[in-house]
N, C-alpha and C. Protein backbone atom coordinates (compact mmCIF):
# COMPACT_ATOMS: atom_id res chain seq x y z
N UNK A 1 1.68 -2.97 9.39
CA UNK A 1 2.06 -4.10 8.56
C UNK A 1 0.83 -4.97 8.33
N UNK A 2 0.86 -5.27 6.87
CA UNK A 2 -0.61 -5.97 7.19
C UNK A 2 -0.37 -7.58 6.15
N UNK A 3 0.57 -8.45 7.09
CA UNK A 3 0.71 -9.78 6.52
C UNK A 3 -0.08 -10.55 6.18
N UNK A 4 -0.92 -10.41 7.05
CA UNK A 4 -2.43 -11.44 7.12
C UNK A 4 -3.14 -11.11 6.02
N UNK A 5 -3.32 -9.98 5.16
CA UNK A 5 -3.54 -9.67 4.37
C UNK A 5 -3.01 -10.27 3.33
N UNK A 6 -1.82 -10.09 3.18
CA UNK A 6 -0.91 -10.34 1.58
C UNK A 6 -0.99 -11.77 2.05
N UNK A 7 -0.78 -12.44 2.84
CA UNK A 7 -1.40 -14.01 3.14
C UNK A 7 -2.43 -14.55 2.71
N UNK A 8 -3.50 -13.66 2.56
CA UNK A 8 -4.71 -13.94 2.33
C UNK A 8 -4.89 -13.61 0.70
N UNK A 9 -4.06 -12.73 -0.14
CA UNK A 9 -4.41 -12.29 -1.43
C UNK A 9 -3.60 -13.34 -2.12
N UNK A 10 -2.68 -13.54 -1.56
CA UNK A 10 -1.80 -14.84 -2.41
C UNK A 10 -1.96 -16.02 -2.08
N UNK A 11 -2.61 -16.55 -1.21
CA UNK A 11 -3.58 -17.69 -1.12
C UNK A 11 -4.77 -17.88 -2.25
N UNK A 12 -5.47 -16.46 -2.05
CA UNK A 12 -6.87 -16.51 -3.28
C UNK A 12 -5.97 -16.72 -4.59
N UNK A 13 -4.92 -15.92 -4.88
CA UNK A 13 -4.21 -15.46 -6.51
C UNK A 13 -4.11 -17.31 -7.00
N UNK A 14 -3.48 -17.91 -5.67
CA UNK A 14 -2.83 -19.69 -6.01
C UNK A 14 -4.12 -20.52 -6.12
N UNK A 15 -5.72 -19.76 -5.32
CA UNK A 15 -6.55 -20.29 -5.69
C UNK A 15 -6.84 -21.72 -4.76
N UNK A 16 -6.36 -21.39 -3.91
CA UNK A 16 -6.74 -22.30 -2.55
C UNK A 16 -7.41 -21.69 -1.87
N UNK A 17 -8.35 -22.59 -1.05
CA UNK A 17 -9.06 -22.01 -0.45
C UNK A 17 -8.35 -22.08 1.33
N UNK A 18 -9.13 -21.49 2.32
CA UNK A 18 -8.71 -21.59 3.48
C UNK A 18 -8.57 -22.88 4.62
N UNK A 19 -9.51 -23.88 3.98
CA UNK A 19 -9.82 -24.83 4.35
C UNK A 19 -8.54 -26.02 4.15
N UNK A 20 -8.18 -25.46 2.62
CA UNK A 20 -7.54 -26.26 1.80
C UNK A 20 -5.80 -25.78 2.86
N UNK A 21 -5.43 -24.71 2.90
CA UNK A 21 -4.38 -23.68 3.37
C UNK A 21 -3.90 -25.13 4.52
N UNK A 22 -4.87 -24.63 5.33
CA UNK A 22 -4.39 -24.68 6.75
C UNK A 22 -4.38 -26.25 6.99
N UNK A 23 -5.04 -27.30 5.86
CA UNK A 23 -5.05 -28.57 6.16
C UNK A 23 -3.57 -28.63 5.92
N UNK A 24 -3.00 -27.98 4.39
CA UNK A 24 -1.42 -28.53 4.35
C UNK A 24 -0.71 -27.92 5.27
N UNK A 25 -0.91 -26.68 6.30
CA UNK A 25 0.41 -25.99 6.94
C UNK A 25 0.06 -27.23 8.41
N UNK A 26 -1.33 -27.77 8.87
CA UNK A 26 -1.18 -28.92 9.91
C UNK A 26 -1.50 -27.16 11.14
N UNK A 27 -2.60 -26.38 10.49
CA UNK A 27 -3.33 -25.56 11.98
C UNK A 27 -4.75 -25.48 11.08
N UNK A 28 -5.67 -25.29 12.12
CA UNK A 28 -6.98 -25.09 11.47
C UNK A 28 -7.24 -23.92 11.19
N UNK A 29 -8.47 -24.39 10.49
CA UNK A 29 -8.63 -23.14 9.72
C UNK A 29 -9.39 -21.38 10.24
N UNK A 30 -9.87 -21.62 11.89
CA UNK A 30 -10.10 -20.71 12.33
C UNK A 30 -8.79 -19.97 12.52
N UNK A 31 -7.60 -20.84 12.76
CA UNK A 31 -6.30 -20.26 13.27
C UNK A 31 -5.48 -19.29 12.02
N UNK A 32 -5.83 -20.14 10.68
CA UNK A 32 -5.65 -19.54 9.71
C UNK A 32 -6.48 -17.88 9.05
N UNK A 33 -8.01 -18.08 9.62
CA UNK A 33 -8.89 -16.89 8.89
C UNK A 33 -8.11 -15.68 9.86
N UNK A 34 -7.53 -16.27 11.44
CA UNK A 34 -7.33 -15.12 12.60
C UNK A 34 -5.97 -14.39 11.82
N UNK A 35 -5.26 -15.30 11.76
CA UNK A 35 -3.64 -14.74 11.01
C UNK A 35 -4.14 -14.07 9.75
N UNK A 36 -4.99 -14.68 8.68
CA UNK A 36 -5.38 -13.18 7.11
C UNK A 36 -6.28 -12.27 8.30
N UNK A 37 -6.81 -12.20 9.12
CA UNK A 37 -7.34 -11.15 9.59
C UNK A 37 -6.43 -10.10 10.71
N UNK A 38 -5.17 -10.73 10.93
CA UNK A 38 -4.74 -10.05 11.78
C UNK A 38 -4.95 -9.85 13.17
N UNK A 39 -6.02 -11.05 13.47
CA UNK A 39 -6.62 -11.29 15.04
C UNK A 39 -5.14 -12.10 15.54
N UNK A 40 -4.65 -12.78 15.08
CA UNK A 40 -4.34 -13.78 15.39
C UNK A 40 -2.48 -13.74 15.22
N UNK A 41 -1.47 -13.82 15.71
CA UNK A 41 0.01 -14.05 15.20
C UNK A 41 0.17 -15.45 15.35
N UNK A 42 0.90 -15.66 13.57
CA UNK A 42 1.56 -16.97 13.62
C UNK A 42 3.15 -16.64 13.96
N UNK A 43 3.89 -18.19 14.41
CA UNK A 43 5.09 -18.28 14.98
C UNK A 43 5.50 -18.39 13.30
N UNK A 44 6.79 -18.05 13.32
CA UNK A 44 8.02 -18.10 12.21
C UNK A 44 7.40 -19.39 11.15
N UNK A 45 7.71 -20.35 12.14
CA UNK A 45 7.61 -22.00 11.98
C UNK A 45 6.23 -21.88 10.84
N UNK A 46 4.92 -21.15 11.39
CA UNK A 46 3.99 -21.62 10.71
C UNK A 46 4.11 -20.51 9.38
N UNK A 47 4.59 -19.41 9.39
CA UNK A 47 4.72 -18.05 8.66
C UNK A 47 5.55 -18.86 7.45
N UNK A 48 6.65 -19.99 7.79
CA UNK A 48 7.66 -20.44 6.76
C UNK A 48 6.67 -21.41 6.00
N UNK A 49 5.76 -22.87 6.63
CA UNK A 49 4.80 -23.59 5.85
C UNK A 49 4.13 -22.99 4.84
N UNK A 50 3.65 -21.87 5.59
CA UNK A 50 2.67 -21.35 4.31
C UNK A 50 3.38 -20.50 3.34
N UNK A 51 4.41 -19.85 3.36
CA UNK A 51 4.98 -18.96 2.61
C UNK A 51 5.83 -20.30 1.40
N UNK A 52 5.74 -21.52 1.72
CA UNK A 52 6.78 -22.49 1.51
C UNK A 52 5.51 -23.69 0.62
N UNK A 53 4.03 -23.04 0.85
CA UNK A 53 2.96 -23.85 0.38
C UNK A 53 2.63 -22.75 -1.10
N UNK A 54 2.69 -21.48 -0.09
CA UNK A 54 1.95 -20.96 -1.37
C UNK A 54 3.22 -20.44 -2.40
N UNK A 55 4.29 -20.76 -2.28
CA UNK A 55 5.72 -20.66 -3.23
C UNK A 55 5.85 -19.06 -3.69
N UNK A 56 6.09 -18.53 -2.12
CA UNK A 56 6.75 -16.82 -2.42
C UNK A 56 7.33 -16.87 -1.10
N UNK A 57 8.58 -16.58 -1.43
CA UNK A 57 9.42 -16.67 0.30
C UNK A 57 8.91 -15.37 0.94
N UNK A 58 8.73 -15.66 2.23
CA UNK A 58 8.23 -14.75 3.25
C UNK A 58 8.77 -13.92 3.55
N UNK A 59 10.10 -13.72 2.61
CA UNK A 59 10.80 -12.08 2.89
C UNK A 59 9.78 -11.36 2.15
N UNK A 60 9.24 -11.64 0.80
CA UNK A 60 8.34 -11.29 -0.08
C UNK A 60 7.40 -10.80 0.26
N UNK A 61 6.70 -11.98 1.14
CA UNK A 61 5.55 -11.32 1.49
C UNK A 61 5.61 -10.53 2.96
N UNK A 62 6.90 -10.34 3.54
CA UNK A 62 7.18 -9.31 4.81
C UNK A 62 6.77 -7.62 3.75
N UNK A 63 8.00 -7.83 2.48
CA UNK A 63 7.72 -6.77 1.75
C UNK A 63 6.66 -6.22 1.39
N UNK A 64 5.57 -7.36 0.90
CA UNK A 64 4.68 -6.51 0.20
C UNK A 64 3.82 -6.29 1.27
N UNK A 65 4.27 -6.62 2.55
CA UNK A 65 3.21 -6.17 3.65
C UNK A 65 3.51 -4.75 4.46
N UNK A 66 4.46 -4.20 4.13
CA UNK A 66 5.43 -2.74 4.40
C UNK A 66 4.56 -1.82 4.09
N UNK A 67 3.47 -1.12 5.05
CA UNK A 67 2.73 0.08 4.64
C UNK A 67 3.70 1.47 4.86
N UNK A 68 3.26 2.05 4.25
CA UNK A 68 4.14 3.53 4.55
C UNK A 68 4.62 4.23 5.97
N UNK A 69 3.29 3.96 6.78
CA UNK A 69 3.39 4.12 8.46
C UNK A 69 4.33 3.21 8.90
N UNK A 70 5.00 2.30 8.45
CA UNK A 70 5.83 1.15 8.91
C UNK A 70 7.58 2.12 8.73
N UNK A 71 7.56 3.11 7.41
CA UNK A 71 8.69 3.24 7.69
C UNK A 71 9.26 3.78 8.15
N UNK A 72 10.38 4.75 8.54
CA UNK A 72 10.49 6.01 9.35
C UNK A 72 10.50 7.17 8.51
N UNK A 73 9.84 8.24 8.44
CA UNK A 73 9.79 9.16 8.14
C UNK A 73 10.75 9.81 7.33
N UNK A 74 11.77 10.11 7.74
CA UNK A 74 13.07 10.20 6.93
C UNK A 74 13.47 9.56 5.74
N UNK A 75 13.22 8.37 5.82
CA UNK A 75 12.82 7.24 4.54
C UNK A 75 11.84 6.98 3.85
N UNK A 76 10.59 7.68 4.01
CA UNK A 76 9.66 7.12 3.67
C UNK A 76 9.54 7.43 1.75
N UNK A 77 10.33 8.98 1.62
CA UNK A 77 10.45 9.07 0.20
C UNK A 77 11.17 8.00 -0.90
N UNK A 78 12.44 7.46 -0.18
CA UNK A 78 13.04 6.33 -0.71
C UNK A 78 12.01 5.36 -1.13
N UNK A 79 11.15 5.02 0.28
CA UNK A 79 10.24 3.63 -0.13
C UNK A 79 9.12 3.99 -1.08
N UNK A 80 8.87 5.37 -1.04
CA UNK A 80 7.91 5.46 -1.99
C UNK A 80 8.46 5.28 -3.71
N UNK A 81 9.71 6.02 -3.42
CA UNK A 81 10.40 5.89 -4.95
C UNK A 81 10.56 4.39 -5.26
N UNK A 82 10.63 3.39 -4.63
CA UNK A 82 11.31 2.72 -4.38
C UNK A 82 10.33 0.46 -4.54
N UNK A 83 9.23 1.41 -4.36
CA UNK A 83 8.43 0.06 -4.18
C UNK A 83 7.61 -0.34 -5.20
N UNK A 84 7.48 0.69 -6.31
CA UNK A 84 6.83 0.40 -7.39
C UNK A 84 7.31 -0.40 -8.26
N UNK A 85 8.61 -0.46 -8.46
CA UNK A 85 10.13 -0.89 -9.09
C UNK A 85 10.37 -2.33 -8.12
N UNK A 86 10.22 -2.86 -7.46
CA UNK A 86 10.80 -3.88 -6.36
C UNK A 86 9.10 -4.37 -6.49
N UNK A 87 7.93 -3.69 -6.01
CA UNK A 87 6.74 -4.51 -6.57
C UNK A 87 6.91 -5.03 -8.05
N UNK A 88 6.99 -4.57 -8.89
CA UNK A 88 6.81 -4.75 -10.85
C UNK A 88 7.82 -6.44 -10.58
N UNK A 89 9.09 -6.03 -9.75
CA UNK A 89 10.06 -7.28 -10.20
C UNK A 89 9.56 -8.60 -10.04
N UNK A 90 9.19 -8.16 -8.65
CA UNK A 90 8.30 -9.61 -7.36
C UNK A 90 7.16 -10.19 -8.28
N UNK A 91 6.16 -9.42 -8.90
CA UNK A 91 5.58 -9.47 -9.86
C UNK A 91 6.06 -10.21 -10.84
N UNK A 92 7.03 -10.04 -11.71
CA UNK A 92 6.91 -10.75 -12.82
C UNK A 92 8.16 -11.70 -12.11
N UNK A 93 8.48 -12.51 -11.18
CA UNK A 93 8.94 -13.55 -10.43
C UNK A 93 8.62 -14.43 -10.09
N UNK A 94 7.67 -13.54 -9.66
CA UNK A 94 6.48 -14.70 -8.67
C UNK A 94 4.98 -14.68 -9.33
């Protein structure tokens, strides 16, 4: 799963910087570069500020953080059929 990531691409997309991020969620900004890098886990609490700053609910970005290794095997054809169609929507939503 790579949240810290899609945290970090939809931060740049809104065009804030990191500095800027973590002054409105109230953690600094080393705490912030650790969470887009994946050093670091944020609690719910801080996962909701920022998902709630940068205006894409964090089911969203749970989704677009769903790598293929995440799903079970048995499913994984579904998600492949399945995410291009559910990406395109999120897309023109958000």
């Amino acid at each position: 799963m790579k949240l810290g990531l899609i945290i970090k691409e939809t931060r740049k997309s809104k065009g804030l910087r990191q500095i800027t991020l973590s002054k409105e969620v109230g953690i600094t900004q080393a705490y912030l570069s650790g969470i887009e890098t994946g050093k670091k886990n944020a609690s719910n609490d801080v996962l909701e500020k920022i998902s709630n700053i940068l205006e894409v609910p964090l089911s969203v970005m749970y989704w677009r953080s769903i790598e293929l290794s995440d799903v079970p095997e048995n499913k994984q054809k579904l998600f492949k059929f399945l995410i291009p169609s559910v990406n395109n929507l999120i897309d023109q939503i958000f």
